[in-house]
PDB file of N, CA and C in Angstrom:
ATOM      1  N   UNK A   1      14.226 -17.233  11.606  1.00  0.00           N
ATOM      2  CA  UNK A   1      12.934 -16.795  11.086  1.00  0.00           C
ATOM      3  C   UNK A   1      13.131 -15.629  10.124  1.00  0.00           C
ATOM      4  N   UNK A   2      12.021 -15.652   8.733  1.00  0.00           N
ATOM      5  CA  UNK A   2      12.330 -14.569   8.084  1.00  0.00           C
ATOM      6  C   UNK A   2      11.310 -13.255   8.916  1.00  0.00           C
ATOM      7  N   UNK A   3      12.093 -12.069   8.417  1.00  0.00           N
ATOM      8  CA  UNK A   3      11.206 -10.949   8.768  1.00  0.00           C
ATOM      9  C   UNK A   3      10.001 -11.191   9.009  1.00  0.00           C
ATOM     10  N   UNK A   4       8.727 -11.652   7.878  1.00  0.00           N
ATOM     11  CA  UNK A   4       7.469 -11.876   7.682  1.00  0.00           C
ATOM     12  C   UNK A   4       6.954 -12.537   8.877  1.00  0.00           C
ATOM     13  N   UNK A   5       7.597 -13.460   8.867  1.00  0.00           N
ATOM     14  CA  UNK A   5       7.524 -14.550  10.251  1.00  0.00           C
ATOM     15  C   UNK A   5       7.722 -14.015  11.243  1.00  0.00           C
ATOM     16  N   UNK A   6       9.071 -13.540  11.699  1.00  0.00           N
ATOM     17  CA  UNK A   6       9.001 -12.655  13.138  1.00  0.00           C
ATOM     18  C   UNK A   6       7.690 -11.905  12.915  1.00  0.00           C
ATOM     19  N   UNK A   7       7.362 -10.382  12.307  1.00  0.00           N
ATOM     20  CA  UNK A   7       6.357  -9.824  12.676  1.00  0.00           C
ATOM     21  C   UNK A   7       4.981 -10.730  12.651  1.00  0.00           C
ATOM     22  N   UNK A   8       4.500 -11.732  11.593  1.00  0.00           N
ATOM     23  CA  UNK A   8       3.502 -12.538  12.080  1.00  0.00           C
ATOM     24  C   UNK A   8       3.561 -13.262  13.412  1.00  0.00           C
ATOM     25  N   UNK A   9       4.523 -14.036  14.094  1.00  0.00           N
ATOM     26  CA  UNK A   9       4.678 -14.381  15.380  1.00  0.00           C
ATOM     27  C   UNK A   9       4.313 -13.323  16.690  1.00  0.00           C
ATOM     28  N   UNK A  10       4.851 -11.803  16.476  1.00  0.00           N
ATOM     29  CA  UNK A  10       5.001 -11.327  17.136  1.00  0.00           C
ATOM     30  C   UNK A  10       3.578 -10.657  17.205  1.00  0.00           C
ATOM     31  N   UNK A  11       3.006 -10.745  16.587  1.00  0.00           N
ATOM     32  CA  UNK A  11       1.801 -10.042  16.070  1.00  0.00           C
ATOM     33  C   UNK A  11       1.217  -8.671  15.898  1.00  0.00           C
ATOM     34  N   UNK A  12       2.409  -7.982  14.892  1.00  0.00           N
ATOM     35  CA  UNK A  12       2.982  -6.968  14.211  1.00  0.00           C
ATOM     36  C   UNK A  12       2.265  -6.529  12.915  1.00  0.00           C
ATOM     37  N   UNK A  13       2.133  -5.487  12.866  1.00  0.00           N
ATOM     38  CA  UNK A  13       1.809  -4.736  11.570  1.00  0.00           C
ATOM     39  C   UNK A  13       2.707  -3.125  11.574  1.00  0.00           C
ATOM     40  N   UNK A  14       2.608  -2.901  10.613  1.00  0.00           N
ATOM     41  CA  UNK A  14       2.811  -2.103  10.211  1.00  0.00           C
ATOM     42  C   UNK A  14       2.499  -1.113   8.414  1.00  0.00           C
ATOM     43  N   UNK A  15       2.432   0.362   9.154  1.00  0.00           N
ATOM     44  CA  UNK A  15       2.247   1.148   8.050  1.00  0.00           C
ATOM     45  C   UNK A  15       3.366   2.011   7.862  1.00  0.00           C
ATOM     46  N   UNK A  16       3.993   2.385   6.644  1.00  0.00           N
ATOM     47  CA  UNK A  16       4.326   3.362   5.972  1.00  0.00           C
ATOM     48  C   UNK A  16       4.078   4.554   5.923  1.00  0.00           C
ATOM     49  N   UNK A  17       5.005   5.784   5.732  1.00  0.00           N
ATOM     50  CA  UNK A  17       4.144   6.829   5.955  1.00  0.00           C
ATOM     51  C   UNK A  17       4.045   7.137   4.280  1.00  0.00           C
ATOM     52  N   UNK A  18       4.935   6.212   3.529  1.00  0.00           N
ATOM     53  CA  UNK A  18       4.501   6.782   1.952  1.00  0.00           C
ATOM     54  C   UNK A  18       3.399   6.152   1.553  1.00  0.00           C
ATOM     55  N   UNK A  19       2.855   6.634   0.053  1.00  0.00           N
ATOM     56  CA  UNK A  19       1.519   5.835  -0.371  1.00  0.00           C
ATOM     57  C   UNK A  19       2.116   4.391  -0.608  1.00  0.00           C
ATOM     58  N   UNK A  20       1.613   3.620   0.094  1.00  0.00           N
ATOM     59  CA  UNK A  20       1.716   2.057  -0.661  1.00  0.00           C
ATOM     60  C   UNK A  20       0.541   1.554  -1.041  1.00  0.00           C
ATOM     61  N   UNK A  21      -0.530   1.889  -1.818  1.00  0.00           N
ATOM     62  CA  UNK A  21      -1.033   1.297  -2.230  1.00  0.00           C
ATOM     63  C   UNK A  21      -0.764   0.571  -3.543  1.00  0.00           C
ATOM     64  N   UNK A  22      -1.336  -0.442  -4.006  1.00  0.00           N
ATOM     65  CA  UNK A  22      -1.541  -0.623  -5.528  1.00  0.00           C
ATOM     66  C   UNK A  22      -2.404  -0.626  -6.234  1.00  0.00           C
ATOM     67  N   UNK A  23      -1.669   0.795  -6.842  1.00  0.00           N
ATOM     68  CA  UNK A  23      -2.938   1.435  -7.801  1.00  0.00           C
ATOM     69  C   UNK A  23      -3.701   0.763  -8.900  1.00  0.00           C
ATOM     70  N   UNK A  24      -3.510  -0.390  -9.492  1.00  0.00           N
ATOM     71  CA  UNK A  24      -3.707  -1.021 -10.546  1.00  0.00           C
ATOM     72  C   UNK A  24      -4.603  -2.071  -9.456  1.00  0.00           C
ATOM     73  N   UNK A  25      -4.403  -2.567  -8.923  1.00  0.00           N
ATOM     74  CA  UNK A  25      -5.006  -3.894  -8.025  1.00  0.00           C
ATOM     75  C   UNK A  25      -6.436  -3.290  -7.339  1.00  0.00           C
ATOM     76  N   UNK A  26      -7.427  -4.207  -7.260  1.00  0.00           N
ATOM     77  CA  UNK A  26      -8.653  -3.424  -6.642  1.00  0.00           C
ATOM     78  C   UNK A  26      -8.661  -3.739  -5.317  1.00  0.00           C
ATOM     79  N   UNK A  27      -9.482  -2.831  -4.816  1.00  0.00           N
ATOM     80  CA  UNK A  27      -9.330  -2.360  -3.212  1.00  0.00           C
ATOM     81  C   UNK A  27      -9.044  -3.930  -2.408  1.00  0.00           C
ATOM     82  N   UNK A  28     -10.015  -4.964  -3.166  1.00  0.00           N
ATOM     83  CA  UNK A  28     -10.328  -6.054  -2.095  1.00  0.00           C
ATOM     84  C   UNK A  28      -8.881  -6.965  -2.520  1.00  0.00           C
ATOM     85  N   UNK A  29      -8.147  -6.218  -3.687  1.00  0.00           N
ATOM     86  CA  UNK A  29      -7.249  -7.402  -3.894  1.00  0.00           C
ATOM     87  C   UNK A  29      -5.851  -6.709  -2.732  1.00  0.00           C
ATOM     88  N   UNK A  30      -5.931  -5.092  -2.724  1.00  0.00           N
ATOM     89  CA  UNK A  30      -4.986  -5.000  -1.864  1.00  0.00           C
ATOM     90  C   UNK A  30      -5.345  -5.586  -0.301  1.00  0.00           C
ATOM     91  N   UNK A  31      -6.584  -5.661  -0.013  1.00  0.00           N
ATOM     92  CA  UNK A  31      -6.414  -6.225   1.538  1.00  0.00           C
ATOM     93  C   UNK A  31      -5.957  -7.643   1.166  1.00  0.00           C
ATOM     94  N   UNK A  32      -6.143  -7.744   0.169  1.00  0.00           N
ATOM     95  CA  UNK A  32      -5.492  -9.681   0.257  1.00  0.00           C
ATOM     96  C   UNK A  32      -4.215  -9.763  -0.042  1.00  0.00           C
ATOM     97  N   UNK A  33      -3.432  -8.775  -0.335  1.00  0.00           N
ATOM     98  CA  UNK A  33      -2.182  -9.356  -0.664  1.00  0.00           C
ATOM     99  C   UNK A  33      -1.531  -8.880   0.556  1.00  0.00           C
ATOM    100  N   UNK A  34      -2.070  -8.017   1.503  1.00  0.00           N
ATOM    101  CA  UNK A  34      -1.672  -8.354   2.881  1.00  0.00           C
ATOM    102  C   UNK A  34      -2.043  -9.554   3.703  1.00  0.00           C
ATOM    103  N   UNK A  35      -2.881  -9.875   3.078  1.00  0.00           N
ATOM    104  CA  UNK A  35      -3.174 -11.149   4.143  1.00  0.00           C
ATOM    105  C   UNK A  35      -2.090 -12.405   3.799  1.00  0.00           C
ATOM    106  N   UNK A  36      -1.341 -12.217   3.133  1.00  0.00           N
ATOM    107  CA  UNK A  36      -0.297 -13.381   2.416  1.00  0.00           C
ATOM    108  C   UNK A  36       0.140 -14.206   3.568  1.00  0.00           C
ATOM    109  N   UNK A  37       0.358 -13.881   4.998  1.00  0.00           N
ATOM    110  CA  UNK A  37       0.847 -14.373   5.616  1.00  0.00           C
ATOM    111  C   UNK A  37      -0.050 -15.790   6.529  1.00  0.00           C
ATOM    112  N   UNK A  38      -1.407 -15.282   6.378  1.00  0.00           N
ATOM    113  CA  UNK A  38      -2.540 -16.243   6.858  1.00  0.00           C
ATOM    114  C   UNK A  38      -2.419 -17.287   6.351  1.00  0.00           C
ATOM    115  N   UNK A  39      -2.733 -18.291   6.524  1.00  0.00           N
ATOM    116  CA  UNK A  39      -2.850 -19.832   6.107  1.00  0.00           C
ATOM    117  C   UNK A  39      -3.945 -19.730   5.701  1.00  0.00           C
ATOM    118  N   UNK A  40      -5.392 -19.662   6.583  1.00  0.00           N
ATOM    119  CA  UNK A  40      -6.741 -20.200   6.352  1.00  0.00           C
ATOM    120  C   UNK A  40      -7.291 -19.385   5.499  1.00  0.00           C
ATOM    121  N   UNK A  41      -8.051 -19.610   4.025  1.00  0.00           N
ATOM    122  CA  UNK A  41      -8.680 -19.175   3.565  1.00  0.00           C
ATOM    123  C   UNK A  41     -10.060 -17.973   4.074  1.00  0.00           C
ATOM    124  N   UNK A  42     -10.447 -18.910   4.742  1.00  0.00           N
ATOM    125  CA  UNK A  42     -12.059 -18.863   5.531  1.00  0.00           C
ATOM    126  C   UNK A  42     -11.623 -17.761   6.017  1.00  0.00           C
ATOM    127  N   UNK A  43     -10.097 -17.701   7.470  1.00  0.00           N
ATOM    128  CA  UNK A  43     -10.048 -16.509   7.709  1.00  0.00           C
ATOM    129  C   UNK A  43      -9.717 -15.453   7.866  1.00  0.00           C
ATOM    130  N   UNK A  44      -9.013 -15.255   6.090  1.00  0.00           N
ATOM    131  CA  UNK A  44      -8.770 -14.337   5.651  1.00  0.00           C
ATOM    132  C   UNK A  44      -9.875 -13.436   4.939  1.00  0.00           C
ATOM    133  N   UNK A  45     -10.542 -14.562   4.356  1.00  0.00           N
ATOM    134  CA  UNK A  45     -11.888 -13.889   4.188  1.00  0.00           C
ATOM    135  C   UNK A  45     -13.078 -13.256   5.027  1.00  0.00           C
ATOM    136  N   UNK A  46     -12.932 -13.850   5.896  1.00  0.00           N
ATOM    137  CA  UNK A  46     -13.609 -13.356   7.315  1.00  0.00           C
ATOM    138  C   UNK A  46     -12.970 -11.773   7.990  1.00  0.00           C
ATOM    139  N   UNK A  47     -11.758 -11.620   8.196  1.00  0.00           N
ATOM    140  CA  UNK A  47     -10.935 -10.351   8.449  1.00  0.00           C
ATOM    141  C   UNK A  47     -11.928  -9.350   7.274  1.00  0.00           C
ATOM    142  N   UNK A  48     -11.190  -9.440   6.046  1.00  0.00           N
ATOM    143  CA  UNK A  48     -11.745  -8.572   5.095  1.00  0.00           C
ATOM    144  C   UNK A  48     -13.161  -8.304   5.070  1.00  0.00           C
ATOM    145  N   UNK A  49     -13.812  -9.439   5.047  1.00  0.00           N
ATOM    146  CA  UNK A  49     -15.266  -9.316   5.249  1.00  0.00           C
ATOM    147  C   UNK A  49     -15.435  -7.791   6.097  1.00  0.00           C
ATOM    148  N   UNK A  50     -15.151  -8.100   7.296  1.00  0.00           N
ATOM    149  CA  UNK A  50     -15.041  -7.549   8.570  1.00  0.00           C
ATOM    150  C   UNK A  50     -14.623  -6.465   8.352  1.00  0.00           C
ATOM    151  N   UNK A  51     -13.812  -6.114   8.018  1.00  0.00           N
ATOM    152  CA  UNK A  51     -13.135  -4.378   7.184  1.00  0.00           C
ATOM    153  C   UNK A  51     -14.318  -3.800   6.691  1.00  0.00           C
ATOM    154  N   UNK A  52     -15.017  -4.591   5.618  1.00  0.00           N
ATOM    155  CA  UNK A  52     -15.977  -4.005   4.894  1.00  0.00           C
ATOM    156  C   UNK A  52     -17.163  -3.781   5.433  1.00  0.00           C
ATOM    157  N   UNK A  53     -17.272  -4.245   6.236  1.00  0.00           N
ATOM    158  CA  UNK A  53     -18.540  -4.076   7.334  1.00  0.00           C
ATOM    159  C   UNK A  53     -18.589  -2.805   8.092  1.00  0.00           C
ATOM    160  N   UNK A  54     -17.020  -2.381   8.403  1.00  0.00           N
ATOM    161  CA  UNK A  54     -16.723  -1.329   9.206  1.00  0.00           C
ATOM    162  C   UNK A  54     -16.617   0.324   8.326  1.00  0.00           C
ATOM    163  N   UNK A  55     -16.229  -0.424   7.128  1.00  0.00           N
ATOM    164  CA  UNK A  55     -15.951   0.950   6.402  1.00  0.00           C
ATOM    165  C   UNK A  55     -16.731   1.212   5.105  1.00  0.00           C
ATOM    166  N   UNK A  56     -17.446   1.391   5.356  1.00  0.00           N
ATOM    167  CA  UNK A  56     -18.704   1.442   4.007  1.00  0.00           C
ATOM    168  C   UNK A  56     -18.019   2.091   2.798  1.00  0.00           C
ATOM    169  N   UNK A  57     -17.623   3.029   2.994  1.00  0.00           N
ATOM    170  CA  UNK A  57     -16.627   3.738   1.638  1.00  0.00           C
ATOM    171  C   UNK A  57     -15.574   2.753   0.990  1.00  0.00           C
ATOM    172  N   UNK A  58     -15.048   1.974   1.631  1.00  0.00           N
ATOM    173  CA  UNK A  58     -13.741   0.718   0.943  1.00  0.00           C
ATOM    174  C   UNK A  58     -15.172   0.109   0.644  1.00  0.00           C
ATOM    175  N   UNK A  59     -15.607  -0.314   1.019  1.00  0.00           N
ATOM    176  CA  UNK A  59     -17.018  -1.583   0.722  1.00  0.00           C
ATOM    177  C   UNK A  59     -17.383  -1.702  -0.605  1.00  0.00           C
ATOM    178  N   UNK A  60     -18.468  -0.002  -0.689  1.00  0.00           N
ATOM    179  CA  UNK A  60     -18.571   0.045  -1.642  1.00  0.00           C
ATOM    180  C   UNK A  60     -17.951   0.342  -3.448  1.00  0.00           C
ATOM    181  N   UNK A  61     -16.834   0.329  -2.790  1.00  0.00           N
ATOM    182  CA  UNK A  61     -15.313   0.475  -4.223  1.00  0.00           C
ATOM    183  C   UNK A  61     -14.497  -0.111  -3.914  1.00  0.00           C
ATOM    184  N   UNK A  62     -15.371  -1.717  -3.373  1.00  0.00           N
ATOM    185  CA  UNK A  62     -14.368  -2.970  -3.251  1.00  0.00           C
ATOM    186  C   UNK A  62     -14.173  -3.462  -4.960  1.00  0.00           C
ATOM    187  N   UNK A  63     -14.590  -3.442  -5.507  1.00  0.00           N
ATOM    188  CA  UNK A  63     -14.098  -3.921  -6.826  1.00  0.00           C
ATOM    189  C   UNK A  63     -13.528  -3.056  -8.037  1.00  0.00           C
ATOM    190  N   UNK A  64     -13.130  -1.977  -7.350  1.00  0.00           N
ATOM    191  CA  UNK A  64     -12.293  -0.488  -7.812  1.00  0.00           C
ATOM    192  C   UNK A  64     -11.356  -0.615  -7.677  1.00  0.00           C
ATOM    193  N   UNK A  65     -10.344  -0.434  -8.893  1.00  0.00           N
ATOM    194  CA  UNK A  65      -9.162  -0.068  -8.983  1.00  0.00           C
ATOM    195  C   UNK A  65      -8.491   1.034  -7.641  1.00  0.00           C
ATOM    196  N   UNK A  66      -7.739   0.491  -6.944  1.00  0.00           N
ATOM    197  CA  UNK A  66      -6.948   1.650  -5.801  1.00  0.00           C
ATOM    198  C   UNK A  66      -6.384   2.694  -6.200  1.00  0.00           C
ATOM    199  N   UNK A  67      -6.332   3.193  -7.437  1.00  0.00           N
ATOM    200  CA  UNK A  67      -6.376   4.614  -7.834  1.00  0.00           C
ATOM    201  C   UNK A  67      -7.455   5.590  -7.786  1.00  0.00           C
ATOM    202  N   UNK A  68      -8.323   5.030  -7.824  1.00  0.00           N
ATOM    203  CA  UNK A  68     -10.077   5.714  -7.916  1.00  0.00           C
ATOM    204  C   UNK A  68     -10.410   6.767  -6.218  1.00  0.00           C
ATOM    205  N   UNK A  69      -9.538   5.922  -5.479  1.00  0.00           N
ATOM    206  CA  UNK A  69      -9.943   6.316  -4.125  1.00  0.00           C
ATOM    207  C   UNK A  69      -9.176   7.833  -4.218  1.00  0.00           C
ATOM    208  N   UNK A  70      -9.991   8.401  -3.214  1.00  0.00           N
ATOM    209  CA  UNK A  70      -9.111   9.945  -2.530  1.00  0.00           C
ATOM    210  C   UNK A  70      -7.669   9.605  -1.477  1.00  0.00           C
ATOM    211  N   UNK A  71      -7.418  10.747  -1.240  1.00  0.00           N
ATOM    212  CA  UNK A  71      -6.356  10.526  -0.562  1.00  0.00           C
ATOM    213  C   UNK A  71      -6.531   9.996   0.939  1.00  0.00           C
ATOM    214  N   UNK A  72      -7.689  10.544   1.494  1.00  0.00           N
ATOM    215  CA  UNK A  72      -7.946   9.797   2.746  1.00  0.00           C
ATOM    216  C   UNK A  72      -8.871   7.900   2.591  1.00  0.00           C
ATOM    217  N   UNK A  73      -9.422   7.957   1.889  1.00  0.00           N
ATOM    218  CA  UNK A  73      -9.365   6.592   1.463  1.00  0.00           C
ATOM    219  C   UNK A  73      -8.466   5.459   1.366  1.00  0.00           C
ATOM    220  N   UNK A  74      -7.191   5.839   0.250  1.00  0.00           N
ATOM    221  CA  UNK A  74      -6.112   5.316   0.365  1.00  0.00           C
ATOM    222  C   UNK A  74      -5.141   5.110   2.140  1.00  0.00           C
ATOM    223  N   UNK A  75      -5.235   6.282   2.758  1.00  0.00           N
ATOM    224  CA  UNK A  75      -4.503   6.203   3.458  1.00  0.00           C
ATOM    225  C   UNK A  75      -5.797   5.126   4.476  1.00  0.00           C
ATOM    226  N   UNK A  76      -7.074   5.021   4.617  1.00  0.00           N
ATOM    227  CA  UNK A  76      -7.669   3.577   5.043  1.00  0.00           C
ATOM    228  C   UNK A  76      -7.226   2.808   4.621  1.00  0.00           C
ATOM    229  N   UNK A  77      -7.354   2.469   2.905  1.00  0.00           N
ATOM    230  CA  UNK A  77      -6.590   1.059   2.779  1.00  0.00           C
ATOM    231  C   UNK A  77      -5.659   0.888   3.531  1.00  0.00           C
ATOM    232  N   UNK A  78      -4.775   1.456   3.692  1.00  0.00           N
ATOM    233  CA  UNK A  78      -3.296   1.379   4.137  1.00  0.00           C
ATOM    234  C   UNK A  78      -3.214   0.827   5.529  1.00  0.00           C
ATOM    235  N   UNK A  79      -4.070   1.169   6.472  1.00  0.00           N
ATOM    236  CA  UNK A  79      -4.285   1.230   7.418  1.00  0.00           C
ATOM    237  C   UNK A  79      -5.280  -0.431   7.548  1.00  0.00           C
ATOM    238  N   UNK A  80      -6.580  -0.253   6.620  1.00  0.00           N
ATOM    239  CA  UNK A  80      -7.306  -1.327   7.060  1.00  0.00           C
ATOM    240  C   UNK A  80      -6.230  -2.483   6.111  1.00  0.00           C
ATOM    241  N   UNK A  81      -5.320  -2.670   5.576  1.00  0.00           N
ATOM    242  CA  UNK A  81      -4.729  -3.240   4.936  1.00  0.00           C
ATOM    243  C   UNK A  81      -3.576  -4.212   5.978  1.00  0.00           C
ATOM    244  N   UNK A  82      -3.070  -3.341   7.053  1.00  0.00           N
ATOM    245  CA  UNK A  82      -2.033  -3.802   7.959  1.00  0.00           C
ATOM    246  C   UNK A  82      -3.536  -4.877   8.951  1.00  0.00           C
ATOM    247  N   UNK A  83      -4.632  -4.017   9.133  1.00  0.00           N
ATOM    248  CA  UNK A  83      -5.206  -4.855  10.055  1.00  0.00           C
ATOM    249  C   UNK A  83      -6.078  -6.220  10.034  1.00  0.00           C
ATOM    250  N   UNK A  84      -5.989  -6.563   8.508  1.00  0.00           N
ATOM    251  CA  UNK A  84      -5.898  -7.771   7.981  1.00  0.00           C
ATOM    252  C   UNK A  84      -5.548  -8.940   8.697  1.00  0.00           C
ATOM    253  N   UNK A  85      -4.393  -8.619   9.254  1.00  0.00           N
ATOM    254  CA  UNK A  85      -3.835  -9.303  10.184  1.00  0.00           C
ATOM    255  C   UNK A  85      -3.920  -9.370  11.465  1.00  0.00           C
ATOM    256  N   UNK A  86      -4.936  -8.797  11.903  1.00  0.00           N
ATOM    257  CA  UNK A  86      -5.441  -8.829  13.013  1.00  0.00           C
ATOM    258  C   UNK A  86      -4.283  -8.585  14.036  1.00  0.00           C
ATOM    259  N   UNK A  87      -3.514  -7.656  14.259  1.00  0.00           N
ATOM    260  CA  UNK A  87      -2.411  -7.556  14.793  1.00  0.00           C
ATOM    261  C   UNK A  87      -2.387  -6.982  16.677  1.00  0.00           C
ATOM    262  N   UNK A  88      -1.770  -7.826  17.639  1.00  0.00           N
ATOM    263  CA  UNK A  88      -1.963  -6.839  18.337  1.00  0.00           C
ATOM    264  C   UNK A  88      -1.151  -5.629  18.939  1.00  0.00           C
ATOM    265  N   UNK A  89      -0.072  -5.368  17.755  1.00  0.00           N
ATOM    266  CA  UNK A  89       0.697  -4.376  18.103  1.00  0.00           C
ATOM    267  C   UNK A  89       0.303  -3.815  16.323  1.00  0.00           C
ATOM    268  N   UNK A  90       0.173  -2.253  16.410  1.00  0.00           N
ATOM    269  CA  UNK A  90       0.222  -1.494  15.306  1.00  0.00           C
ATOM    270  C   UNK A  90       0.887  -0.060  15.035  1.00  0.00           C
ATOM    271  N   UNK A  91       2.200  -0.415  13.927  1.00  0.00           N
ATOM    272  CA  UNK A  91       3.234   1.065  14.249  1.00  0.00           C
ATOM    273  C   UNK A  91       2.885   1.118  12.821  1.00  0.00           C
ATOM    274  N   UNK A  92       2.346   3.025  13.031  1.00  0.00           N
ATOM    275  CA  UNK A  92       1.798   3.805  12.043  1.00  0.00           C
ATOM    276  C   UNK A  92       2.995   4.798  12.096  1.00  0.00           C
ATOM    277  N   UNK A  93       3.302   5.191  10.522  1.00  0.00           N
ATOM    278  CA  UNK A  93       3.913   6.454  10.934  1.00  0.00           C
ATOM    279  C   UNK A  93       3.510   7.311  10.048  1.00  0.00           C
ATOM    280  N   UNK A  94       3.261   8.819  10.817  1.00  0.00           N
ATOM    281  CA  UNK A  94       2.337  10.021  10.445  1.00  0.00           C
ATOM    282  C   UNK A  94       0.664   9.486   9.831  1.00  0.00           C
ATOM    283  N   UNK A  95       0.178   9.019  10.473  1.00  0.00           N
ATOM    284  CA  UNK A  95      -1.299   8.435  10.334  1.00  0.00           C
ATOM    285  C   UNK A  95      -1.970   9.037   9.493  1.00  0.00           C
ATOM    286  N   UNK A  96      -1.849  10.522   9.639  1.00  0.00           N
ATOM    287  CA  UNK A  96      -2.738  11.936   9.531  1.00  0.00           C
ATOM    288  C   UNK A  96      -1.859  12.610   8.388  1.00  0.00           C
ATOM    289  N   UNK A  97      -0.730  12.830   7.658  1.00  0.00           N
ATOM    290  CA  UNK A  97      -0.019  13.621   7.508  1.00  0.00           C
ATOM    291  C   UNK A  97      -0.645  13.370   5.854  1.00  0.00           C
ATOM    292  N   UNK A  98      -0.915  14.841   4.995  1.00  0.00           N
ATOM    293  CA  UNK A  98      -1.388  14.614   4.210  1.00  0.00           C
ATOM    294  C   UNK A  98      -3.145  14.587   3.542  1.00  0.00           C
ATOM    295  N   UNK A  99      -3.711  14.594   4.954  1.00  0.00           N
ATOM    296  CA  UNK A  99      -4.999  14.258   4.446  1.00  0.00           C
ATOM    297  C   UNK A  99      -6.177  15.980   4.984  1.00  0.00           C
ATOM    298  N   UNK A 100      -6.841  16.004   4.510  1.00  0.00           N
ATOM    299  CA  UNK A 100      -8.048  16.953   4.982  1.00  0.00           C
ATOM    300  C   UNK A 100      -8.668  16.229   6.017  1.00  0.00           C
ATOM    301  N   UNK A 101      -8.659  17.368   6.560  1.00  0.00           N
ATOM    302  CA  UNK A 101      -9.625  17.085   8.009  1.00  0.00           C
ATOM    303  C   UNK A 101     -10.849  16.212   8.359  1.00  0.00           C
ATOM    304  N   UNK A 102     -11.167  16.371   7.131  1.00  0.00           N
ATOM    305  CA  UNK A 102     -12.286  15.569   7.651  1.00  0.00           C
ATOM    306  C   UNK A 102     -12.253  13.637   7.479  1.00  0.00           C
ATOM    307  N   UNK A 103     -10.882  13.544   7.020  1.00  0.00           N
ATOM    308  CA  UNK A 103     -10.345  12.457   6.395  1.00  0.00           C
ATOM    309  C   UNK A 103      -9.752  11.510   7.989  1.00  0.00           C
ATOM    310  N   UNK A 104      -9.323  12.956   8.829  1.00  0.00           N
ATOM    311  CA  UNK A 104      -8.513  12.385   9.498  1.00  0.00           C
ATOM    312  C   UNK A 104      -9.199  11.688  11.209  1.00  0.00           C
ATOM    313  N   UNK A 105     -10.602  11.831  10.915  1.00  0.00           N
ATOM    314  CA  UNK A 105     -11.120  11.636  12.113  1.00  0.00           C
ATOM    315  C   UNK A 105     -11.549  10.242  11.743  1.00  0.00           C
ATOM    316  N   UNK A 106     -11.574  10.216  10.196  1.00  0.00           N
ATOM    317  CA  UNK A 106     -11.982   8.307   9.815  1.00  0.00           C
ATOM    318  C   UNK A 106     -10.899   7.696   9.819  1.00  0.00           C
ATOM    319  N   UNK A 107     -10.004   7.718   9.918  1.00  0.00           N
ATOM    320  CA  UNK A 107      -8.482   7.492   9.841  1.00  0.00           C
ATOM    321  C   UNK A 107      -7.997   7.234  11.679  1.00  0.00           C
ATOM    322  N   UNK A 108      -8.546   8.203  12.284  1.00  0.00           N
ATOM    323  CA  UNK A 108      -7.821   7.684  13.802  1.00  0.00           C
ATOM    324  C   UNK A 108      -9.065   6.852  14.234  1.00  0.00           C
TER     325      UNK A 108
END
């Protein structure tokens, strides 16, 4: 099995503690290029949907370039980006590190 596969089997995500976003790509295209690993259209679209429901700030600068966002924003994408995948194991590293306080209570 490749990597991708083990952690999709295993039902794995993971975050980075550097920025990975892509800054050029808009918010809704980075939750989709995590979803690469899904088969079903419907519910990949359904996950994301579901993100956006939860986080009104990605929602509304779903069709925004991922540079536009603040730093605690980004570090949501990042975060609502791994959970795309609906995972039930999730290894974050430094969740918090980087952001203002008030960033970090939307974040845990």
């Amino acid at each position: 099995m490749s990597s991708s596969q083990k952690l999709k089997a295993g039902g794995i995500s993971y975050i980075l503690q550097d920025n990975s976003v892509f800054p050029d790509m808009t918010v809704e295209e980075n939750l989709l290029m995590c979803a690469y690993l899904k088969e079903n259209t419907d519910e990949i679209n359904t996950s994301i949907e579901r993100i956006f429901e939860k986080y009104d700030s990605l929602k509304v600068k779903r069709s925004k370039p991922a540079r536009v966002l603040s730093g605690g924003e980004r570090r949501l994408l990042e975060i609502t980006r791994a959970l795309v995948m609906e995972p039930r194991i999730l290894l974050v590293d430094e969740p918090s590190i980087g952001l203002e306080p008030r960033f970090i209570d939307m974040v845990f």
